[in-house]
Protein backbone atom coordinates (compact mmCIF):
# COMPACT_ATOMS: atom_id res chain seq x y z
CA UNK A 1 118.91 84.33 95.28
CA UNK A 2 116.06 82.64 97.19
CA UNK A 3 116.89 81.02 100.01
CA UNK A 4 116.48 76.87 99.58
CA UNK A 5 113.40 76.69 102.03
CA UNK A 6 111.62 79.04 99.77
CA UNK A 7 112.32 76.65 96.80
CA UNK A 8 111.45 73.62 98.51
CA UNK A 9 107.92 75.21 99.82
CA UNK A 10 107.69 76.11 95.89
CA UNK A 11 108.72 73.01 94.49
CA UNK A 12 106.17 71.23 96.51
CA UNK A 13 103.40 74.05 95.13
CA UNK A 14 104.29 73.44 91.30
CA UNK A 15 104.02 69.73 91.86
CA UNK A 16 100.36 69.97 93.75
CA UNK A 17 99.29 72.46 90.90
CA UNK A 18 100.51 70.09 87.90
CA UNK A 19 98.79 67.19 89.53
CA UNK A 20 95.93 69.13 89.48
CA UNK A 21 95.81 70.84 86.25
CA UNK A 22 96.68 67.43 84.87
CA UNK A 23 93.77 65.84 86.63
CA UNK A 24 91.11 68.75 85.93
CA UNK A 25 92.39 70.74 83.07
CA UNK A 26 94.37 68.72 80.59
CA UNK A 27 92.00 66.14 78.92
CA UNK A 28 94.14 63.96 77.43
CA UNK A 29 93.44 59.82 77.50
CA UNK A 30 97.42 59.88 77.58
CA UNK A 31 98.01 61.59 80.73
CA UNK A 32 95.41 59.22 82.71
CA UNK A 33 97.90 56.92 84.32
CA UNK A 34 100.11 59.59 85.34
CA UNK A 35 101.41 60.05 88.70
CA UNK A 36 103.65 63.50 89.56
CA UNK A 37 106.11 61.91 92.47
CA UNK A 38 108.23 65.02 92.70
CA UNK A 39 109.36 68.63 91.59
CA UNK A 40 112.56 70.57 92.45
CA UNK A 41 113.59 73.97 91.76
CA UNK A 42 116.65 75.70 90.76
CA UNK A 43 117.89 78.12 93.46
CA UNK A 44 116.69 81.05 91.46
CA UNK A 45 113.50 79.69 90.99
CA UNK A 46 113.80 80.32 87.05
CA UNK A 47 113.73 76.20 86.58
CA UNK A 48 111.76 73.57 87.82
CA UNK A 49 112.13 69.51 87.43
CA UNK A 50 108.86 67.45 87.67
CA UNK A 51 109.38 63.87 87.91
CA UNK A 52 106.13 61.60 87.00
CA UNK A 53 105.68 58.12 86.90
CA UNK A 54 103.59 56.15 84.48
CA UNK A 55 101.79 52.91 85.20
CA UNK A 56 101.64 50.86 82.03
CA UNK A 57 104.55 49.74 79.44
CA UNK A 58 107.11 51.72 77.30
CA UNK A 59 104.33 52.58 75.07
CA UNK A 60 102.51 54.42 77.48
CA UNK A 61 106.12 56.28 78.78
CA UNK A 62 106.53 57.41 75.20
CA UNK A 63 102.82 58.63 74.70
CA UNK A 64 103.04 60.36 78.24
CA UNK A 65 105.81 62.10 77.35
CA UNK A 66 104.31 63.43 74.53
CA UNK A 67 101.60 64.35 76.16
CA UNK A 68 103.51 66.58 78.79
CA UNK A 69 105.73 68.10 75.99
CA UNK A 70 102.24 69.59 74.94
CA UNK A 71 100.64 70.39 77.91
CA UNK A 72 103.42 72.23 78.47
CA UNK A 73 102.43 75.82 78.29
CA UNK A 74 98.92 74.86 79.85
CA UNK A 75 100.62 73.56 82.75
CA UNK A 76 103.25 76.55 83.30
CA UNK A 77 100.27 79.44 82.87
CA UNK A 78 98.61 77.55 85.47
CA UNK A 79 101.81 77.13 87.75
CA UNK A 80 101.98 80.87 86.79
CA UNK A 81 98.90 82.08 88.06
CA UNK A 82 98.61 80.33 91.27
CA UNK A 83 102.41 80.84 92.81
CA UNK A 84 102.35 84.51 92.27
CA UNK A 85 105.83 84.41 91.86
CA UNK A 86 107.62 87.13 89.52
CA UNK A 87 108.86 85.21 86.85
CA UNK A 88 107.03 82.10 86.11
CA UNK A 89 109.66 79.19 85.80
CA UNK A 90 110.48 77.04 83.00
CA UNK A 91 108.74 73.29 83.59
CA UNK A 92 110.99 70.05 82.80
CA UNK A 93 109.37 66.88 82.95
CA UNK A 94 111.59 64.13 83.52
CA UNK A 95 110.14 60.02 84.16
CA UNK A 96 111.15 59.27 88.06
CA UNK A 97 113.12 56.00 88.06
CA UNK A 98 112.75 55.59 92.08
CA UNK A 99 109.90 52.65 91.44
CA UNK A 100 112.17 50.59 88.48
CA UNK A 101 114.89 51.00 91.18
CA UNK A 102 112.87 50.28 94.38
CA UNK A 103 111.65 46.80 92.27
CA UNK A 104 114.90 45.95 91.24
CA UNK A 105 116.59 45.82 94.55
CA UNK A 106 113.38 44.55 96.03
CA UNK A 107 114.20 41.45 93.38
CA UNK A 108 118.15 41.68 94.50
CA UNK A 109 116.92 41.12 98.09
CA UNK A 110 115.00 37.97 97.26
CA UNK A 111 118.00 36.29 95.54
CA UNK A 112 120.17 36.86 98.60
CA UNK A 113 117.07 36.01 100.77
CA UNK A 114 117.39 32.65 98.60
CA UNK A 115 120.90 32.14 98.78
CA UNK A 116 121.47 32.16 102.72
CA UNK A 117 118.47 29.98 102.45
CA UNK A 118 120.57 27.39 100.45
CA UNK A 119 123.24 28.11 102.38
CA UNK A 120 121.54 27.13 105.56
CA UNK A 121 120.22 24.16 104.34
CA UNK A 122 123.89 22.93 102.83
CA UNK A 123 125.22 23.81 106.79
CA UNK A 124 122.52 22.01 108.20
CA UNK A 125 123.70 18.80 106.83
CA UNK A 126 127.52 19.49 106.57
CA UNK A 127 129.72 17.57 108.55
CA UNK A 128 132.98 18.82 109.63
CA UNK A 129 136.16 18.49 107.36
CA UNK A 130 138.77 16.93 109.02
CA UNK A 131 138.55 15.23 113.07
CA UNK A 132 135.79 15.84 115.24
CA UNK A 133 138.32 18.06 117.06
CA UNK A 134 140.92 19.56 115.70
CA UNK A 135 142.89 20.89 118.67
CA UNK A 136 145.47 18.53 120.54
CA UNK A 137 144.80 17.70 123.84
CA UNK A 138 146.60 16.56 127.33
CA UNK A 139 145.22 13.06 126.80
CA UNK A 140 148.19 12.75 123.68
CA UNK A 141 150.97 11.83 125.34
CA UNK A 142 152.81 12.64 122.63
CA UNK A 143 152.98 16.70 123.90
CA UNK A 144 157.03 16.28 125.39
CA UNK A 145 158.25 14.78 121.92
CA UNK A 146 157.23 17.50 120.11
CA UNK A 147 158.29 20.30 122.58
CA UNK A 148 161.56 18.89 122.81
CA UNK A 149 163.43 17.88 126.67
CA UNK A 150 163.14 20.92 128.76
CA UNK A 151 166.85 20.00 129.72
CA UNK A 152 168.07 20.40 126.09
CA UNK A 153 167.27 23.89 126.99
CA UNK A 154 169.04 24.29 129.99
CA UNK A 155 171.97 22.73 128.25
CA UNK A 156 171.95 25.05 125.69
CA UNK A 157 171.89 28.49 127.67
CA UNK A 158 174.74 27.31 129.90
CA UNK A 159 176.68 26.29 126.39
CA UNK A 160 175.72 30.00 125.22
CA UNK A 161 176.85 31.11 128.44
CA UNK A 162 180.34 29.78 128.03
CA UNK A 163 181.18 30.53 124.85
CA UNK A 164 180.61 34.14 125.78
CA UNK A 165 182.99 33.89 128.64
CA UNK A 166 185.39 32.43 126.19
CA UNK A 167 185.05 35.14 123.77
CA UNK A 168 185.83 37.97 126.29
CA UNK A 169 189.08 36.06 127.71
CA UNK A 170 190.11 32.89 129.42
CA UNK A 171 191.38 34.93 132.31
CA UNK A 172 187.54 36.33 132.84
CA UNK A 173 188.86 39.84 132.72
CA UNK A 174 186.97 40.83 129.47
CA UNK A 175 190.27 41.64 127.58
């Protein structure tokens, strides 16, 4: 097994010799709008992923694709030659969908760019939705009435107090 620095140095060599070969060798009006983004390798190094992107419409992705399908075995000699690596691997071209996705949450971040736009304007002009100020103040007056009479209170512990004295005796001697 190769160790995965080896494969990434690789990897980064099949990609820079594809680009090229598809640049200089391969002559095909098809592969002209062709961009190779990445390549990995398997850790044996007997299979290697090329990701391409394609500027242009679905036509063009279904041309280009045909287009690498038969460049092919052009494209692995050449990857062959030039890595001097034992056994040549196996090229897999596969479209990179990192641009559609980078667009589409570049698009996702200009709705919600939008939205707290709207939502600062609606604030801006919002009024609150019930008094000015909510919270009760000292200036009331109406604070003891719904505390209750602090002496209700008092009244009420010493009650507590002598039904428990009642409860253990009437002598007090808790039998």
């Amino acid at each position: 097994m190769a160790d995965t620095a080896r494969a990434r140095r690789l990897a980064k060599r099949i990609a820079q010799i594809v680009a090229s070969g598809l640049e200089y060798e391969v002559k095909d009006p098809r592969l002209a709008m062709v961009t190779i983004t990445d390549a990995r390798l398997t850790a044996d190094l007997r299979d290697a992923t090329v990701y391409y992107t394609v500027f242009g419409d679905n036509a063009d992705h279904a041309s280009t694709e045909a287009a690498l399908a038969s460049a092919n075995g052009v494209l692995r000699s050449r990857v062959g030659a030039q890595t001097g690596v034992r056994f040549t691997p196996t090229l897999t071209f596969v479209a990179d969908t990192v641009p559609d996705d980078a667009r589409r949450m570049e698009e996702l971040l200009a709705q919600a760019k939008e939205a707290d736009a709207e939502v600062a304007r609606l604030a801006s002009t919002a009024a609150p939705a019930g008094d000015a100020d909510p919270y009760r103040s000292s200036e009331d007056g109406d604070d003891a009435t719904d505390l209750g009479d602090e002496g209700d209170l008092e009244e009420d512990t010493v009650d507590l107090d002598d039904d428990a004295g009642e409860r253990s005796g009437q002598d007090g001697s808790g039998r």
